[in-house]
PDBML (XML) file of the C-alpha atoms, coordinates in Angstrom:
<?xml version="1.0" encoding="UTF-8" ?>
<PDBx:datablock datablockName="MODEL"
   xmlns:PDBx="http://pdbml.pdb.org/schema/pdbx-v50.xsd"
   xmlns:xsi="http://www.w3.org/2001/XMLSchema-instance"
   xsi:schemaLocation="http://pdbml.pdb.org/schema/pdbx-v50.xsd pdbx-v50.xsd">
   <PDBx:atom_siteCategory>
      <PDBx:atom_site id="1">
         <PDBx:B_iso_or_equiv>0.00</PDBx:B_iso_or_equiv>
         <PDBx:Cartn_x>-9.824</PDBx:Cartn_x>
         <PDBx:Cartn_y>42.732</PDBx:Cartn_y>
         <PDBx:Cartn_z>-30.026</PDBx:Cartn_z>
         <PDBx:auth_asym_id>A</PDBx:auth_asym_id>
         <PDBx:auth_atom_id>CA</PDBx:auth_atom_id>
         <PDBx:auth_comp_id>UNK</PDBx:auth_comp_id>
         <PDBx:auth_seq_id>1</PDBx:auth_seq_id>
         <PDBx:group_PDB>ATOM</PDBx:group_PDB>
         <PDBx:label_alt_id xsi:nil="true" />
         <PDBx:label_asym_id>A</PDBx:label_asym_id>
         <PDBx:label_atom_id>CA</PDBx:label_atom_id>
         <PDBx:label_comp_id>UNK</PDBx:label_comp_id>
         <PDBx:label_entity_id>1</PDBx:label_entity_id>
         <PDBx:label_seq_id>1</PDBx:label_seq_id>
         <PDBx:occupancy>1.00</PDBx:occupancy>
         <PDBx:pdbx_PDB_model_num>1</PDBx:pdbx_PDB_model_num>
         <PDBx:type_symbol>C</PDBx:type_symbol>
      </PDBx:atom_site>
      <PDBx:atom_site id="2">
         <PDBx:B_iso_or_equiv>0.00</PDBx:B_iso_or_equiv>
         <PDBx:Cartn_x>-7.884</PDBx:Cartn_x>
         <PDBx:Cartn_y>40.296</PDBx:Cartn_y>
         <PDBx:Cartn_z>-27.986</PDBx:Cartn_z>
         <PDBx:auth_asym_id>A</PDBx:auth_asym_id>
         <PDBx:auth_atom_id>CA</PDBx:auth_atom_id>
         <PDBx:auth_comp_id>UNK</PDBx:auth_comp_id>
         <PDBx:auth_seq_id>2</PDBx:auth_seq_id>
         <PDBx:group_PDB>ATOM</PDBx:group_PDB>
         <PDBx:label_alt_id xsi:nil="true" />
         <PDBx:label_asym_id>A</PDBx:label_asym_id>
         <PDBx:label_atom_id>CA</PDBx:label_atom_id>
         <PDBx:label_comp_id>UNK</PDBx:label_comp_id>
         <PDBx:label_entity_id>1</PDBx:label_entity_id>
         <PDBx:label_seq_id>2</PDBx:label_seq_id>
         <PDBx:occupancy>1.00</PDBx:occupancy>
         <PDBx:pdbx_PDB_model_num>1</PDBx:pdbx_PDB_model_num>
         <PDBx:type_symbol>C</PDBx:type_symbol>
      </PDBx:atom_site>
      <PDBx:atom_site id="3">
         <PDBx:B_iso_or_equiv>0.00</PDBx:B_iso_or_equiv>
         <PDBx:Cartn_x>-4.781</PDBx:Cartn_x>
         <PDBx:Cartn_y>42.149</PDBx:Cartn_y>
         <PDBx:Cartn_z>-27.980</PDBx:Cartn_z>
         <PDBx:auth_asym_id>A</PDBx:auth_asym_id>
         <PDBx:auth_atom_id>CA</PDBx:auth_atom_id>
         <PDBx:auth_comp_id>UNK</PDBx:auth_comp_id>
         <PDBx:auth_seq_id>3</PDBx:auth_seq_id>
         <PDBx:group_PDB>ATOM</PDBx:group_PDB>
         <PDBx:label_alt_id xsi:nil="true" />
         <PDBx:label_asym_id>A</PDBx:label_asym_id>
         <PDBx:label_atom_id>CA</PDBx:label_atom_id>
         <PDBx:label_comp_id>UNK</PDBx:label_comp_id>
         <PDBx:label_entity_id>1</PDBx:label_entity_id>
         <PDBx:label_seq_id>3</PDBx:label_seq_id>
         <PDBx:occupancy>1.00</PDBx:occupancy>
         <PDBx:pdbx_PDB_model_num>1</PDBx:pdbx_PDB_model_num>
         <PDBx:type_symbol>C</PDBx:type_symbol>
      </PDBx:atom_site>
      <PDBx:atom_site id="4">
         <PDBx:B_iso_or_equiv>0.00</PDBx:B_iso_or_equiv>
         <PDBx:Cartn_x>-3.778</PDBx:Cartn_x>
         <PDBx:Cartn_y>45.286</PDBx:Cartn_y>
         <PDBx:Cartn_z>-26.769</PDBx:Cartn_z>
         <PDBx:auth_asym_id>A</PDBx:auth_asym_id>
         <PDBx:auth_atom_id>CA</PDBx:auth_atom_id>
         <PDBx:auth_comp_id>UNK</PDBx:auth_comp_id>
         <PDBx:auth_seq_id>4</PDBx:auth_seq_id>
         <PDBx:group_PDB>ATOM</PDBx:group_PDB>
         <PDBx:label_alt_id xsi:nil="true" />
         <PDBx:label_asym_id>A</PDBx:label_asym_id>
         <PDBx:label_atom_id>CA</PDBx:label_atom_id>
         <PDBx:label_comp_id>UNK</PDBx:label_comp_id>
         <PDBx:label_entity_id>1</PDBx:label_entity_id>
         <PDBx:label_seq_id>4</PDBx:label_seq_id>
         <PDBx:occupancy>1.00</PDBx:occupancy>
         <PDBx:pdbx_PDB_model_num>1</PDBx:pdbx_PDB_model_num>
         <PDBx:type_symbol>C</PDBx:type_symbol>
      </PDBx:atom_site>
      <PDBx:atom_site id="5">
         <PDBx:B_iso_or_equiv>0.00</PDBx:B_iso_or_equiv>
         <PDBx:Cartn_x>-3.554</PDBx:Cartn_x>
         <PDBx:Cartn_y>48.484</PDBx:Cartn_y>
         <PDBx:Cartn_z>-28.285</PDBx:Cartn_z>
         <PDBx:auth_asym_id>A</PDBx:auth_asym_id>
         <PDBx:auth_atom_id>CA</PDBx:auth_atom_id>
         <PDBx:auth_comp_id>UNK</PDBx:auth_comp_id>
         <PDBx:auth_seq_id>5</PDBx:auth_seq_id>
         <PDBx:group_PDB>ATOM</PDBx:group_PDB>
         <PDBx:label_alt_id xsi:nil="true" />
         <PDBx:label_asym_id>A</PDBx:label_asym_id>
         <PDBx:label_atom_id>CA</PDBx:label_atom_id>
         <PDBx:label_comp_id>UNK</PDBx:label_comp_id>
         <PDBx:label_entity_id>1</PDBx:label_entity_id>
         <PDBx:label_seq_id>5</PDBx:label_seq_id>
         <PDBx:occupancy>1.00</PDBx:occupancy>
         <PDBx:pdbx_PDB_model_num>1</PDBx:pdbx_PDB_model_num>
         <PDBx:type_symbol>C</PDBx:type_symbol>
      </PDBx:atom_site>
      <PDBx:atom_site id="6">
         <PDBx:B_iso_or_equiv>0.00</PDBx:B_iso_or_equiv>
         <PDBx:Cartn_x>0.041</PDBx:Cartn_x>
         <PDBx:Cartn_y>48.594</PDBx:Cartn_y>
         <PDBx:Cartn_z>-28.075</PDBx:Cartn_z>
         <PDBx:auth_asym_id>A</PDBx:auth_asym_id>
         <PDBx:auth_atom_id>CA</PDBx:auth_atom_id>
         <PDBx:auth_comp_id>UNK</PDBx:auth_comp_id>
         <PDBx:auth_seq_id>6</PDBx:auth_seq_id>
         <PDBx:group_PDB>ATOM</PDBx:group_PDB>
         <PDBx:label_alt_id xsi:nil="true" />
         <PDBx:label_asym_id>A</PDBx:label_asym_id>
         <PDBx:label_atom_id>CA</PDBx:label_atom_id>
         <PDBx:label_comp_id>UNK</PDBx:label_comp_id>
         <PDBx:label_entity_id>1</PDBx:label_entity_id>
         <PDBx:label_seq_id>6</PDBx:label_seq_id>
         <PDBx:occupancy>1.00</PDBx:occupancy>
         <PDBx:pdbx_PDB_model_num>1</PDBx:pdbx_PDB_model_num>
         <PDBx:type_symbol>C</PDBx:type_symbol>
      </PDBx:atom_site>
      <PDBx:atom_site id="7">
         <PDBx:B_iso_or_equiv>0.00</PDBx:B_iso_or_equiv>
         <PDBx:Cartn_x>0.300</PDBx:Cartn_x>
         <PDBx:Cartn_y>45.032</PDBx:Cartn_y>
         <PDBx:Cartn_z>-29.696</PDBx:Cartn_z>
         <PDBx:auth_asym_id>A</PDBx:auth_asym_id>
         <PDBx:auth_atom_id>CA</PDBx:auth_atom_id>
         <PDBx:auth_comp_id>UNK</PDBx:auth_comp_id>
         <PDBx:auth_seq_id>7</PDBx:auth_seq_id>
         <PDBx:group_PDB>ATOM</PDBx:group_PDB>
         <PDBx:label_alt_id xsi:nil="true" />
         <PDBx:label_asym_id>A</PDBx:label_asym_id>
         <PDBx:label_atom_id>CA</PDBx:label_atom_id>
         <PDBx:label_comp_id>UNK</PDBx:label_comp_id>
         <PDBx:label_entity_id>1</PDBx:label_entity_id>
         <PDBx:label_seq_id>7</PDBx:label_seq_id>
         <PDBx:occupancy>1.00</PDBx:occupancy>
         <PDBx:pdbx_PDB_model_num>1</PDBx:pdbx_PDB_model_num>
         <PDBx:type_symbol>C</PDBx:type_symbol>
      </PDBx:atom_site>
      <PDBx:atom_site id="8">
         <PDBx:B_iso_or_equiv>0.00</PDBx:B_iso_or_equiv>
         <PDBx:Cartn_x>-2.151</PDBx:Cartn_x>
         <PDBx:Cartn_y>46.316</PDBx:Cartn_y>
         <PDBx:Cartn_z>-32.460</PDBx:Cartn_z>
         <PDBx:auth_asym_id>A</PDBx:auth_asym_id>
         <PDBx:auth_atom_id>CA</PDBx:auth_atom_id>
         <PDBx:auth_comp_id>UNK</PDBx:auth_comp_id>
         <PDBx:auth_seq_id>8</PDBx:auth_seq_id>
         <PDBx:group_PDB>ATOM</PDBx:group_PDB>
         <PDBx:label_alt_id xsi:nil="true" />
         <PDBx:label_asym_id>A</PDBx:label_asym_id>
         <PDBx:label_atom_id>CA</PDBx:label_atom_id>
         <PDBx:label_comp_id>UNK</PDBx:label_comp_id>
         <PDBx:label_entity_id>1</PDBx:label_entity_id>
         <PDBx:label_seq_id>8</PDBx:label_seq_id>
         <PDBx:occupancy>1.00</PDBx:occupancy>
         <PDBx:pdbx_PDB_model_num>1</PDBx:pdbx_PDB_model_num>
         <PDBx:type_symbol>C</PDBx:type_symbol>
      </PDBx:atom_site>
      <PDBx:atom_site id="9">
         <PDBx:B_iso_or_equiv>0.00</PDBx:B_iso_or_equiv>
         <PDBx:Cartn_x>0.133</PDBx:Cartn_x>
         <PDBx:Cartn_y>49.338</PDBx:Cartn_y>
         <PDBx:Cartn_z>-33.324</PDBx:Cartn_z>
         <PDBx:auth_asym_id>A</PDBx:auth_asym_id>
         <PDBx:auth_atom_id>CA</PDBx:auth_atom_id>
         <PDBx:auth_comp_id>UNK</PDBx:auth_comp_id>
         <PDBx:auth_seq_id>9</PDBx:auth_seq_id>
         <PDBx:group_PDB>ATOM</PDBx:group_PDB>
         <PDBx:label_alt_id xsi:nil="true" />
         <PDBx:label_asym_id>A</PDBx:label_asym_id>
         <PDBx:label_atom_id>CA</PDBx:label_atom_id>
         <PDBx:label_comp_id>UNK</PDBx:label_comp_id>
         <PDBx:label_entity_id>1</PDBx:label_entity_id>
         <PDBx:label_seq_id>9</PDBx:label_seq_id>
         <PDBx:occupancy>1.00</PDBx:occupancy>
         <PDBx:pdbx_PDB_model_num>1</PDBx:pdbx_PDB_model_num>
         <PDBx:type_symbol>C</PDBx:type_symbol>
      </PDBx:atom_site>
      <PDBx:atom_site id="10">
         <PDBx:B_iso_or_equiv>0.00</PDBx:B_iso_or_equiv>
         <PDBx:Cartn_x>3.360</PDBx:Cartn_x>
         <PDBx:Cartn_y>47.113</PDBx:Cartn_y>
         <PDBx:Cartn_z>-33.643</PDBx:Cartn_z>
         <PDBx:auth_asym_id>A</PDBx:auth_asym_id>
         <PDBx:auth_atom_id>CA</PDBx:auth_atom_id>
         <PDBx:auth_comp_id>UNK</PDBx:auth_comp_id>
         <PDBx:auth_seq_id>10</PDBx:auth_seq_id>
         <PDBx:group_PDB>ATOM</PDBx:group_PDB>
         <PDBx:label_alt_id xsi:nil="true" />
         <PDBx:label_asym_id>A</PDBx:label_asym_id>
         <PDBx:label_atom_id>CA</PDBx:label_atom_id>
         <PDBx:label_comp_id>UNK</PDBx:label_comp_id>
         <PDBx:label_entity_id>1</PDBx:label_entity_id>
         <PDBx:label_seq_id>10</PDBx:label_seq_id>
         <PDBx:occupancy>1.00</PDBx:occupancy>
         <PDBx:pdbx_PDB_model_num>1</PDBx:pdbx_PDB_model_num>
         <PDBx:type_symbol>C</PDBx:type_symbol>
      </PDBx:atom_site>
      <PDBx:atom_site id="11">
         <PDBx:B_iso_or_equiv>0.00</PDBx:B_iso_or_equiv>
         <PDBx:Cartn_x>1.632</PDBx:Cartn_x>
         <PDBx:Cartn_y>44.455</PDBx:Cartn_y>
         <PDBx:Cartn_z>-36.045</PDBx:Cartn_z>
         <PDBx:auth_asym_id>A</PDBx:auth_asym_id>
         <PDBx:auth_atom_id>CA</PDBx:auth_atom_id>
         <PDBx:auth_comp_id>UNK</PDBx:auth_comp_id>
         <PDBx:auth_seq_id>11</PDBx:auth_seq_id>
         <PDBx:group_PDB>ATOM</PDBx:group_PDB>
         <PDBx:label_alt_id xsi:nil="true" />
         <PDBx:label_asym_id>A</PDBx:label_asym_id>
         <PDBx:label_atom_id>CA</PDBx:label_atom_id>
         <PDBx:label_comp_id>UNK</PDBx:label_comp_id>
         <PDBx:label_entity_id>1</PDBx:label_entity_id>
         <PDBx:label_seq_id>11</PDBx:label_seq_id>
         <PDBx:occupancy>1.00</PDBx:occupancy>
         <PDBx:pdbx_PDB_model_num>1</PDBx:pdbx_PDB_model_num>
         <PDBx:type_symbol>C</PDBx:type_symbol>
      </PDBx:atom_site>
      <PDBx:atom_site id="12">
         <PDBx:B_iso_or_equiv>0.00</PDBx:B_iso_or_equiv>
         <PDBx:Cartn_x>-0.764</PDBx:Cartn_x>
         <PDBx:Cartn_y>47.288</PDBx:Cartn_y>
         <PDBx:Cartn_z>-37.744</PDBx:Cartn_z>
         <PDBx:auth_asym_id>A</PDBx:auth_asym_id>
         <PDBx:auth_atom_id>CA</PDBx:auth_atom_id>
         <PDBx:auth_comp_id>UNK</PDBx:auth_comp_id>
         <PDBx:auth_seq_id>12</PDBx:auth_seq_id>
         <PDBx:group_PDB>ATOM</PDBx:group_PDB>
         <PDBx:label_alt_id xsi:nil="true" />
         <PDBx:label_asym_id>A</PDBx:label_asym_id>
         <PDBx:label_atom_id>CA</PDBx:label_atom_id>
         <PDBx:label_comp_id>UNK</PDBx:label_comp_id>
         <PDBx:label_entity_id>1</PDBx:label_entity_id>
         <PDBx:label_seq_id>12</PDBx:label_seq_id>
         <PDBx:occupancy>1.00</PDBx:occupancy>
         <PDBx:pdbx_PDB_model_num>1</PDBx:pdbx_PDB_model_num>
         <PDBx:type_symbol>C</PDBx:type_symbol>
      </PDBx:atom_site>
      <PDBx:atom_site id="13">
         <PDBx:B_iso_or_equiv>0.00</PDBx:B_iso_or_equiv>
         <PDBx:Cartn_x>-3.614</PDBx:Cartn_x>
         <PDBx:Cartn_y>45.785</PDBx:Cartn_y>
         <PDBx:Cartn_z>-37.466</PDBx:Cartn_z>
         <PDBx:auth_asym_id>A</PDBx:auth_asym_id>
         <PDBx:auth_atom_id>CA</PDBx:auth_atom_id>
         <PDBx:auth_comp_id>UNK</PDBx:auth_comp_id>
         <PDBx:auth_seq_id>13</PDBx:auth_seq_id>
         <PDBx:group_PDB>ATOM</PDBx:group_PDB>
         <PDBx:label_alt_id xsi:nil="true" />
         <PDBx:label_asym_id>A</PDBx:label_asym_id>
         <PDBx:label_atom_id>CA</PDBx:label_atom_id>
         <PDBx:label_comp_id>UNK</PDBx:label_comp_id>
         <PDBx:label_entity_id>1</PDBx:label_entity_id>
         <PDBx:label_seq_id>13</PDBx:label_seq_id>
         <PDBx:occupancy>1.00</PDBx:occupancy>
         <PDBx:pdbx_PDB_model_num>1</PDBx:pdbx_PDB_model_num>
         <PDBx:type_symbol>C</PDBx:type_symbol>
      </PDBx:atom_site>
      <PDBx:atom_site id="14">
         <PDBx:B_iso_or_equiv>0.00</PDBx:B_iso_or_equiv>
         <PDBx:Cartn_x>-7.357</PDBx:Cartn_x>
         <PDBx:Cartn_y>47.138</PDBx:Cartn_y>
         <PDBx:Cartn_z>-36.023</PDBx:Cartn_z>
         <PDBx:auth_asym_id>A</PDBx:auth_asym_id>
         <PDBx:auth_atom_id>CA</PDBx:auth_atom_id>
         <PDBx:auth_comp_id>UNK</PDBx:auth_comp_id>
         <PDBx:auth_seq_id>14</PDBx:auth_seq_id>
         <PDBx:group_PDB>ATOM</PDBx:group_PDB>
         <PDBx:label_alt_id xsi:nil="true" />
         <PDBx:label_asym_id>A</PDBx:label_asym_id>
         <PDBx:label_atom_id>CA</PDBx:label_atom_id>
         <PDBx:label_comp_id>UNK</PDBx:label_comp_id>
         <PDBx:label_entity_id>1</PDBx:label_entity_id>
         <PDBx:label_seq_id>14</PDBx:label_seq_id>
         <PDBx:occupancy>1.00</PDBx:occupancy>
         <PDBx:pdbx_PDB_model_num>1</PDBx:pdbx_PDB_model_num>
         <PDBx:type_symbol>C</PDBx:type_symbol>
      </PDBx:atom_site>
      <PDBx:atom_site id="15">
         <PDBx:B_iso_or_equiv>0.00</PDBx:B_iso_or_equiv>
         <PDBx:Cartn_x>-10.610</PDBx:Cartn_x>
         <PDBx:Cartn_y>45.896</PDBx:Cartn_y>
         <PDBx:Cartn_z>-35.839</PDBx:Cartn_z>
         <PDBx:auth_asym_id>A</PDBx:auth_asym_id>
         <PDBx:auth_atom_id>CA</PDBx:auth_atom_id>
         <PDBx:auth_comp_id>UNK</PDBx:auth_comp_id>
         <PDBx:auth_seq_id>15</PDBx:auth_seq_id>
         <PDBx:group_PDB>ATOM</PDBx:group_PDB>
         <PDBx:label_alt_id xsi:nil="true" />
         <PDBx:label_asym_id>A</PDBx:label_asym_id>
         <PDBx:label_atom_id>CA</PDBx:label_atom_id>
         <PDBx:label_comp_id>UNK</PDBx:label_comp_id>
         <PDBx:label_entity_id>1</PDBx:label_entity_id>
         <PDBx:label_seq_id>15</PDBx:label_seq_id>
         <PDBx:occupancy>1.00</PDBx:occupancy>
         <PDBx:pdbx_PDB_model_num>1</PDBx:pdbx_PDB_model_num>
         <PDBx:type_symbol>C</PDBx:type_symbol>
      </PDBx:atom_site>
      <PDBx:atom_site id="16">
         <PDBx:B_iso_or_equiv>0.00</PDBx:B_iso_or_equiv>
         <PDBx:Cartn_x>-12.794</PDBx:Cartn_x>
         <PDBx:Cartn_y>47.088</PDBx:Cartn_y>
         <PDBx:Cartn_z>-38.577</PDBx:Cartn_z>
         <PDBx:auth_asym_id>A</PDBx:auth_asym_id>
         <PDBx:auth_atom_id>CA</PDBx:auth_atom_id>
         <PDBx:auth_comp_id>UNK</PDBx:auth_comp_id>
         <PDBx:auth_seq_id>16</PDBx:auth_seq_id>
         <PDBx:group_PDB>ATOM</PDBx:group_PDB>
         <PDBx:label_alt_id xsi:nil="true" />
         <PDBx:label_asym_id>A</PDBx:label_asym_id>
         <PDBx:label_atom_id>CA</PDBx:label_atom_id>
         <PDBx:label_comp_id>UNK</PDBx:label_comp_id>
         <PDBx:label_entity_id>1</PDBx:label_entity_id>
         <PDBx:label_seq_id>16</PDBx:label_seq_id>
         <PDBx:occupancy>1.00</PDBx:occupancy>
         <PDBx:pdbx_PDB_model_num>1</PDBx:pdbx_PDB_model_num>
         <PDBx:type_symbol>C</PDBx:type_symbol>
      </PDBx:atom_site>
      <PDBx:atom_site id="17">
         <PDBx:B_iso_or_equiv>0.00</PDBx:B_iso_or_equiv>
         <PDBx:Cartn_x>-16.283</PDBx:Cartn_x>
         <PDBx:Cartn_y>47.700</PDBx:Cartn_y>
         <PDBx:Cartn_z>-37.149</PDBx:Cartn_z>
         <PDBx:auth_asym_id>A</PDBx:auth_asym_id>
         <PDBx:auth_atom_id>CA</PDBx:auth_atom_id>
         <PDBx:auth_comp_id>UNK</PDBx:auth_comp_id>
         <PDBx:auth_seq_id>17</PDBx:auth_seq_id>
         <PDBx:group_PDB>ATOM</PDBx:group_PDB>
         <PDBx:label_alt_id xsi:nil="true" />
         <PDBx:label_asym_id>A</PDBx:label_asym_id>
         <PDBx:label_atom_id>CA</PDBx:label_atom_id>
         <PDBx:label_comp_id>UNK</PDBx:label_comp_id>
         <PDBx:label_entity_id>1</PDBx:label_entity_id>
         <PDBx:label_seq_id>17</PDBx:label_seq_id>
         <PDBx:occupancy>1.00</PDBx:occupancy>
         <PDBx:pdbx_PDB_model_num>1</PDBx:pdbx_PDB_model_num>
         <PDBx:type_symbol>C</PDBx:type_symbol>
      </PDBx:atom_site>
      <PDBx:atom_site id="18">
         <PDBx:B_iso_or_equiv>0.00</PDBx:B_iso_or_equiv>
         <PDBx:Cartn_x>-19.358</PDBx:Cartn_x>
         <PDBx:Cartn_y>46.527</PDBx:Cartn_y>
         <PDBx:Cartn_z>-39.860</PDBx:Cartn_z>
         <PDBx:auth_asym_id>A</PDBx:auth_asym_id>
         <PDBx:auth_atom_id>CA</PDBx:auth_atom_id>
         <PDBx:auth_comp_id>UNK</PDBx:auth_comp_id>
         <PDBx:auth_seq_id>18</PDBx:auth_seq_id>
         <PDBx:group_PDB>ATOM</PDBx:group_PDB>
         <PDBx:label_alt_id xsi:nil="true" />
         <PDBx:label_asym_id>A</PDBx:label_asym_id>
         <PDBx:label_atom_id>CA</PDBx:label_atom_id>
         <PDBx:label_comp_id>UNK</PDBx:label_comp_id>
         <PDBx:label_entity_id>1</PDBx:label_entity_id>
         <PDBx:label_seq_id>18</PDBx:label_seq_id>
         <PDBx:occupancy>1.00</PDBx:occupancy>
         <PDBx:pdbx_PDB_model_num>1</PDBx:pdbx_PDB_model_num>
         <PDBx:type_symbol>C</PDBx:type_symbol>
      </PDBx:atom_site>
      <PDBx:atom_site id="19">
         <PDBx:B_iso_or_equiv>0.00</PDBx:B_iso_or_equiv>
         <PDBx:Cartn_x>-22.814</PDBx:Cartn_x>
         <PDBx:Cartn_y>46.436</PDBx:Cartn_y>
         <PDBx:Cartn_z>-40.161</PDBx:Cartn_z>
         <PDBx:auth_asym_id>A</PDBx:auth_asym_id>
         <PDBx:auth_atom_id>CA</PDBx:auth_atom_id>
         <PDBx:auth_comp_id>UNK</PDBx:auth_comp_id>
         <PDBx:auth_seq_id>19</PDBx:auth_seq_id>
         <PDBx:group_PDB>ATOM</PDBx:group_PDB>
         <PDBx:label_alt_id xsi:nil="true" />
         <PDBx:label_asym_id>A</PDBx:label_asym_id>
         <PDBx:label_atom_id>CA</PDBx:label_atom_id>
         <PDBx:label_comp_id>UNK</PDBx:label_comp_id>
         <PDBx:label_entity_id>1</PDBx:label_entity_id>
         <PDBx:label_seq_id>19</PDBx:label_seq_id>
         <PDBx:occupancy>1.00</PDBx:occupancy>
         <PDBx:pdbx_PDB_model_num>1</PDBx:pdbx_PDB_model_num>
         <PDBx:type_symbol>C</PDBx:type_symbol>
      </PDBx:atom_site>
      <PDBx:atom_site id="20">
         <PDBx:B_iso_or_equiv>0.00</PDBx:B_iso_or_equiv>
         <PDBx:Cartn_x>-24.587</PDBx:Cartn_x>
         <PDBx:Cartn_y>44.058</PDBx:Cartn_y>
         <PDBx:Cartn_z>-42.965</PDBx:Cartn_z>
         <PDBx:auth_asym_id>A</PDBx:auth_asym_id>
         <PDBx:auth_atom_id>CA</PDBx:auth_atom_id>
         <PDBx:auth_comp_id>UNK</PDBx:auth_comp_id>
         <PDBx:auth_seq_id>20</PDBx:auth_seq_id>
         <PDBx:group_PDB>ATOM</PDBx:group_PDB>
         <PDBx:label_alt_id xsi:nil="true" />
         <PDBx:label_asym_id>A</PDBx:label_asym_id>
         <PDBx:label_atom_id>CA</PDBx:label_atom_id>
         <PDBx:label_comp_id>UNK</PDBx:label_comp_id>
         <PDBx:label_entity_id>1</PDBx:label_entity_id>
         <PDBx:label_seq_id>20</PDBx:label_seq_id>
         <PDBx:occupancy>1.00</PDBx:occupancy>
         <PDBx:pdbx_PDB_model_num>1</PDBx:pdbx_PDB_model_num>
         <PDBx:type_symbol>C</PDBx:type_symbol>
      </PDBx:atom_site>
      <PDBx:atom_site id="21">
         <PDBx:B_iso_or_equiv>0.00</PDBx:B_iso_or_equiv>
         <PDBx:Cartn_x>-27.952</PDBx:Cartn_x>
         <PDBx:Cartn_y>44.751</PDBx:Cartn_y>
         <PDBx:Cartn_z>-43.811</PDBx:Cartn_z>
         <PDBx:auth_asym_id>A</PDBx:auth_asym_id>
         <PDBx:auth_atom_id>CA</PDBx:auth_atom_id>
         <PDBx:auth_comp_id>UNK</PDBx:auth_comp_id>
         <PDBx:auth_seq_id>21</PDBx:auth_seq_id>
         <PDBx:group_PDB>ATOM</PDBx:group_PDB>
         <PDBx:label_alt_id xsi:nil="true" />
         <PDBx:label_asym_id>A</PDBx:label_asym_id>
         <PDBx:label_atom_id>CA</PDBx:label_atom_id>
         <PDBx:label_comp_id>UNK</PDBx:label_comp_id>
         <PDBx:label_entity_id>1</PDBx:label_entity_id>
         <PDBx:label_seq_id>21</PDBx:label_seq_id>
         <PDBx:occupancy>1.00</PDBx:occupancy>
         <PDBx:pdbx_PDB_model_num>1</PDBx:pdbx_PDB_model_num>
         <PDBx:type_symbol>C</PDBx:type_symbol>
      </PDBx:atom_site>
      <PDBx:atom_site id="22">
         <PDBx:B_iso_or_equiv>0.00</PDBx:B_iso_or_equiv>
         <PDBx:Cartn_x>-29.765</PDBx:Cartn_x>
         <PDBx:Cartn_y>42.558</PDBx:Cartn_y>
         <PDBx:Cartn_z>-45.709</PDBx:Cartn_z>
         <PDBx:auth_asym_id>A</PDBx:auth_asym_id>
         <PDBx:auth_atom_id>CA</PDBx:auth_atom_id>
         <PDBx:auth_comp_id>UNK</PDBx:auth_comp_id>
         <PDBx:auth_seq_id>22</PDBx:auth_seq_id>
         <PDBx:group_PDB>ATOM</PDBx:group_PDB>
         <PDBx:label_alt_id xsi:nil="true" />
         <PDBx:label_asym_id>A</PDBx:label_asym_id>
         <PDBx:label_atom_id>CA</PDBx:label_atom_id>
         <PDBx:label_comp_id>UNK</PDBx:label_comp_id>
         <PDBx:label_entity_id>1</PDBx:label_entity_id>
         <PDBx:label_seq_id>22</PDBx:label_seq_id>
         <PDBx:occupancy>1.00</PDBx:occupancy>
         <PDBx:pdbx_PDB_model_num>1</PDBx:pdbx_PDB_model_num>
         <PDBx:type_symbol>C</PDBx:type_symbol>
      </PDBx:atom_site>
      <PDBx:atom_site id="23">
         <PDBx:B_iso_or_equiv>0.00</PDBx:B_iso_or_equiv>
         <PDBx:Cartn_x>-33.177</PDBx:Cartn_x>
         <PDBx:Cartn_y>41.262</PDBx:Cartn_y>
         <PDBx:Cartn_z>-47.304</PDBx:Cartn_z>
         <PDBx:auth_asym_id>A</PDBx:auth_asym_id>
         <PDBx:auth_atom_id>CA</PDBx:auth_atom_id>
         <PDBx:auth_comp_id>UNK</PDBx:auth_comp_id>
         <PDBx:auth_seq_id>23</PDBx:auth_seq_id>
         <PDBx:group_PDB>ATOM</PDBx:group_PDB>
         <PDBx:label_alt_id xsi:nil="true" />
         <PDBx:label_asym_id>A</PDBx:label_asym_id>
         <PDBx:label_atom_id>CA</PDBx:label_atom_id>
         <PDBx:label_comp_id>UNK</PDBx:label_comp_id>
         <PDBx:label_entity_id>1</PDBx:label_entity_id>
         <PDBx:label_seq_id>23</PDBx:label_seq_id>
         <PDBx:occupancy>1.00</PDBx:occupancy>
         <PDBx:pdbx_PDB_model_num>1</PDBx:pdbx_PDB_model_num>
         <PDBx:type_symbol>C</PDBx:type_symbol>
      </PDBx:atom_site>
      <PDBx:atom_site id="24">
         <PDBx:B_iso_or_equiv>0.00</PDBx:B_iso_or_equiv>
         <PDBx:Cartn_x>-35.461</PDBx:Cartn_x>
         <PDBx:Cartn_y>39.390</PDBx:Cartn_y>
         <PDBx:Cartn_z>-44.704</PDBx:Cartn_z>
         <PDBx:auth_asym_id>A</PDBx:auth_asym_id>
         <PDBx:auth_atom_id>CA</PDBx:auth_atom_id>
         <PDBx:auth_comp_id>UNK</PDBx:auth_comp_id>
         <PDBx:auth_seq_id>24</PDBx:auth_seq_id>
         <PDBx:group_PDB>ATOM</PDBx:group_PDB>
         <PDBx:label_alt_id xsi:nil="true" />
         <PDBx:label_asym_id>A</PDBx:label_asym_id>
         <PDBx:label_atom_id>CA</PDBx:label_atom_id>
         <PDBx:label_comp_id>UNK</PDBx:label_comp_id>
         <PDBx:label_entity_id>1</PDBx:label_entity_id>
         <PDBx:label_seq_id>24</PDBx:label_seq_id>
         <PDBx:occupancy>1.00</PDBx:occupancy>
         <PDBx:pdbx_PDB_model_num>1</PDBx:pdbx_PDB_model_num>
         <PDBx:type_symbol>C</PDBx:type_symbol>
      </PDBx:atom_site>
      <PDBx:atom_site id="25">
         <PDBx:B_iso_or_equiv>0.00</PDBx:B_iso_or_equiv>
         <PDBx:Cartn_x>-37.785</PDBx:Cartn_x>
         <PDBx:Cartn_y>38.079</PDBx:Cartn_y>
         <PDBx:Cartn_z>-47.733</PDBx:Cartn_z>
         <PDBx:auth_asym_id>A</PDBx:auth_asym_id>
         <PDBx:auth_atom_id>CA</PDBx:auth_atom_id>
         <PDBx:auth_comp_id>UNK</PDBx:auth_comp_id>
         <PDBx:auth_seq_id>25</PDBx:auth_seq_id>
         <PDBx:group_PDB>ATOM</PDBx:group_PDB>
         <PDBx:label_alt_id xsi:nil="true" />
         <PDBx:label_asym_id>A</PDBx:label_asym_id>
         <PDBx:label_atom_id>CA</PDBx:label_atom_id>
         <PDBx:label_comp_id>UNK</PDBx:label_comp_id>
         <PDBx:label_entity_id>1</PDBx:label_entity_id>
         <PDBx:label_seq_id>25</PDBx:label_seq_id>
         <PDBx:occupancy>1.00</PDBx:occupancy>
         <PDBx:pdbx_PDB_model_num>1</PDBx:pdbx_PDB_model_num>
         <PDBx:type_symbol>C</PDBx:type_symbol>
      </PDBx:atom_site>
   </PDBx:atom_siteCategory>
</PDBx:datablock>
């Protein structure tokens, strides 16, 4: 996320957004 969007698109790369659930117990 700390580069820019040009910089992502040369080295093919992008952040992958997640979500984790899991137990509380």
């Amino acid at each position: 996320r700390d580069f820019s969007e040009e910089k992502q698109r040369n080295l093919h790369v992008r952040a992958v957004e997640t979500l984790v659930i899991s137990p509380s117990v």
